[in-house]
N, C-alpha and C. Protein backbone atom coordinates (compact mmCIF):
# COMPACT_ATOMS: atom_id res chain seq x y z
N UNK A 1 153.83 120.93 47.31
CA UNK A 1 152.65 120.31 47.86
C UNK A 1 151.69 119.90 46.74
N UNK A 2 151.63 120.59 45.89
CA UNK A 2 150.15 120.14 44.55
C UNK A 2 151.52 119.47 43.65
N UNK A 3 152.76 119.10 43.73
CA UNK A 3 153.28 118.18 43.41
C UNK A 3 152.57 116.81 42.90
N UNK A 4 152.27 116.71 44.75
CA UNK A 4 151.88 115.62 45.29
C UNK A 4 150.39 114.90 44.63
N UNK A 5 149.69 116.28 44.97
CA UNK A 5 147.80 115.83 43.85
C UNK A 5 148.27 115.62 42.17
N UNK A 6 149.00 116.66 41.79
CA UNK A 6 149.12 115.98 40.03
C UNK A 6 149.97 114.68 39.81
N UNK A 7 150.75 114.42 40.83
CA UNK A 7 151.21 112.90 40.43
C UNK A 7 149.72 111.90 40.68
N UNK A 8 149.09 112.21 41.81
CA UNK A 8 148.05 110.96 41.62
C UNK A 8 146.88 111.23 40.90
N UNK A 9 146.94 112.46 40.79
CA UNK A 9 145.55 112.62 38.99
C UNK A 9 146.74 111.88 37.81
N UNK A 10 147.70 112.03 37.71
CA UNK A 10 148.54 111.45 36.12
C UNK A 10 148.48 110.06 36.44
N UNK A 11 148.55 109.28 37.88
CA UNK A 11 148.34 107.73 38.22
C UNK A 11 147.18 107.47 38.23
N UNK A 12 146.34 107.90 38.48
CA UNK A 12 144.99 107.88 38.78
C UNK A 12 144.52 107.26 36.97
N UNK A 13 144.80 108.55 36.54
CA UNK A 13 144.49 108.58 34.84
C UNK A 13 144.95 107.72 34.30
N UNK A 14 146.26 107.22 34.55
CA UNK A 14 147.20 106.02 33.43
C UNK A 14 146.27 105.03 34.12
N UNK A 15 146.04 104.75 34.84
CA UNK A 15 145.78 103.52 35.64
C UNK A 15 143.82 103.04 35.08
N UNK A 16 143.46 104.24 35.27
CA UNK A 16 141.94 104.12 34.56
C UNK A 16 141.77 104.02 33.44
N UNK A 17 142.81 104.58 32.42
CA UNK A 17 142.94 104.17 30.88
C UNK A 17 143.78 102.63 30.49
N UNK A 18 144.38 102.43 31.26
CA UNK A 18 144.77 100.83 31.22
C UNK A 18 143.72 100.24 31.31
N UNK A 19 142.67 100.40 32.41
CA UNK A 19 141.67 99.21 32.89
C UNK A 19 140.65 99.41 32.02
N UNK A 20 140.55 100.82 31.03
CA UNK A 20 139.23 100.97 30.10
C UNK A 20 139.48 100.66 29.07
N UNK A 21 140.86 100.45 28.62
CA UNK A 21 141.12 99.69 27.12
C UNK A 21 141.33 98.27 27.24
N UNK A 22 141.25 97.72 28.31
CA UNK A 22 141.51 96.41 28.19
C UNK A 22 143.03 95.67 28.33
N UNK A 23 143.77 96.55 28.38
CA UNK A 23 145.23 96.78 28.53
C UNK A 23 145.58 95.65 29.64
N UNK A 24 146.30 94.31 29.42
CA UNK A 24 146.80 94.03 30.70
C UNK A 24 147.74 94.05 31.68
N UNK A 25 147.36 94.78 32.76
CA UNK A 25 148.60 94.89 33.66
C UNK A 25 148.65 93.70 34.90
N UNK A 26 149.90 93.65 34.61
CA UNK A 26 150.17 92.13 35.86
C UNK A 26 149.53 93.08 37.40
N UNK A 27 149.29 91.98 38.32
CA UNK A 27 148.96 92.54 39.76
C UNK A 27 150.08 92.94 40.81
N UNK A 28 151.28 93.06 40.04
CA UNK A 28 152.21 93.24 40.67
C UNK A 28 152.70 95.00 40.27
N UNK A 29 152.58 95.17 38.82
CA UNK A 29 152.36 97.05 38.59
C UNK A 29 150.91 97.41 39.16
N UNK A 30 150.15 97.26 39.06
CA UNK A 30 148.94 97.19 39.48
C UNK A 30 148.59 97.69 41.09
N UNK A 31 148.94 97.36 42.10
CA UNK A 31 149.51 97.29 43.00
C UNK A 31 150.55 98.12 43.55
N UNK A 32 151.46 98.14 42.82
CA UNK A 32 152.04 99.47 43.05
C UNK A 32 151.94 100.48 42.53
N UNK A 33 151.25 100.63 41.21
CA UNK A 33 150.51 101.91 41.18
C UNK A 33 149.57 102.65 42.37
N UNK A 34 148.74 101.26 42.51
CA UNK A 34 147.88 102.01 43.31
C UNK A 34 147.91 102.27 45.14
N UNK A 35 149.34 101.45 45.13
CA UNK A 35 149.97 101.79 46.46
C UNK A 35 150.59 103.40 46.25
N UNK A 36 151.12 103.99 45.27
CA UNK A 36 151.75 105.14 44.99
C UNK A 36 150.74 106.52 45.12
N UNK A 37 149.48 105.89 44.82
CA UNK A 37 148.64 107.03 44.66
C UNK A 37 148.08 107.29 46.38
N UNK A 38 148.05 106.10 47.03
CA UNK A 38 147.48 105.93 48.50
C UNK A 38 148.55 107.20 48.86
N UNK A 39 149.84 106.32 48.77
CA UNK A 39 151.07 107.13 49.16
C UNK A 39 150.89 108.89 49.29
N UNK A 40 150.66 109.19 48.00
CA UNK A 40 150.86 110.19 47.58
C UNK A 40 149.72 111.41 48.27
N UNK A 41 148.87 110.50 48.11
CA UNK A 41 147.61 111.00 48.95
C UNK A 41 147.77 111.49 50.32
N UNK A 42 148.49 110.67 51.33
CA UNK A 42 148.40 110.60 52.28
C UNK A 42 149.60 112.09 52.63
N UNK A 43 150.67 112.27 51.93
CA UNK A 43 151.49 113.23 51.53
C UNK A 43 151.00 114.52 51.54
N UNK A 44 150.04 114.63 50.18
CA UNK A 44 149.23 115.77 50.38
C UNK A 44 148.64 116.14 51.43
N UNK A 45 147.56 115.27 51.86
CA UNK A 45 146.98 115.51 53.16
C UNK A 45 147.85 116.01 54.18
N UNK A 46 148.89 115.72 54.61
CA UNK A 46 149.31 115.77 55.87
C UNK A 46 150.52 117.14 55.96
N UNK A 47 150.65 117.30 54.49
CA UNK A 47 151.31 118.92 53.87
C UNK A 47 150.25 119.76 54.24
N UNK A 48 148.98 119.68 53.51
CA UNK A 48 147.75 120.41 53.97
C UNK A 48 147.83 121.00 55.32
N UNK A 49 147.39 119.61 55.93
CA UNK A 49 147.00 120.03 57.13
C UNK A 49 147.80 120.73 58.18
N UNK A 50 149.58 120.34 57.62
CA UNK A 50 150.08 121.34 57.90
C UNK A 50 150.41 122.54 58.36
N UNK A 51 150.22 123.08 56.57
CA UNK A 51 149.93 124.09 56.12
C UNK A 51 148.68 124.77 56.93
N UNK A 52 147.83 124.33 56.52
CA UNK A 52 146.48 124.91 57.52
C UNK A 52 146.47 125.13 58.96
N UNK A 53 147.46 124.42 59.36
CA UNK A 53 147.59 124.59 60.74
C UNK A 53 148.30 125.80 61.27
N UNK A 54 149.61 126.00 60.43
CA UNK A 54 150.53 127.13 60.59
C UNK A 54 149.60 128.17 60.30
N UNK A 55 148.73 128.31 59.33
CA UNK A 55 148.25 129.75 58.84
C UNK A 55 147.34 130.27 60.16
N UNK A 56 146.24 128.93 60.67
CA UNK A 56 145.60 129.12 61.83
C UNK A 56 146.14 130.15 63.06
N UNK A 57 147.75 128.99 63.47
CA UNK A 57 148.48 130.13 64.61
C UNK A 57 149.03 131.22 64.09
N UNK A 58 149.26 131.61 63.01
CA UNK A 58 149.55 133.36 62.27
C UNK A 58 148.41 133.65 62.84
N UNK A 59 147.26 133.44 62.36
CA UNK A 59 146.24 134.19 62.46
C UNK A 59 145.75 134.71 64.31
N UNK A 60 146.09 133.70 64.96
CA UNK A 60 145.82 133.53 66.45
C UNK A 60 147.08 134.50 67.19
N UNK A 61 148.04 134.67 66.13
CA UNK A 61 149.60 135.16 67.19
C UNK A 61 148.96 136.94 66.64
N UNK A 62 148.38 137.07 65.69
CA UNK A 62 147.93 138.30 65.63
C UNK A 62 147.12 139.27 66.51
N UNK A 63 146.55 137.95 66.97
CA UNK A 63 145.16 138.71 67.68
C UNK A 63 145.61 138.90 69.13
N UNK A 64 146.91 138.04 69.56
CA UNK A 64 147.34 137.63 70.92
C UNK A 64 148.19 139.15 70.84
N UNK A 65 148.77 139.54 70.02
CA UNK A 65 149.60 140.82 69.92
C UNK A 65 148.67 142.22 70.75
């Protein structure tokens, strides 16, 4: 799951040091970088919430006991 967040902090980062040195990237890497990080994002989140969800009903199947 934090797979998912350090790939788009390492895209995040390449991608902001390209655009602060002046570096040119065509709109076609460009683009899919920053389609990858959406991606990736959306990944995490939905592992999360998951996750958070399962721990919730542990916690609820305890109390039902």
């Amino acid at each position: 799951m934090m797979l998912n967040l350090v790939f788009v902090l390492l895209l995040s980062g390449m991608l902001l040091f390209n655009i602060s040195i002046g570096k040119s990237m065509t709109t076609g890497s460009m683009s899919i970088t920053i389609g990858l990080i959406v991606l990736n994002l959306i990944f995490f989140i939905t592992k999360y919430r998951k996750s958070q969800h399962e721990k919730m009903e542990d916690q609820v199947s305890r109390y039902v006991r």
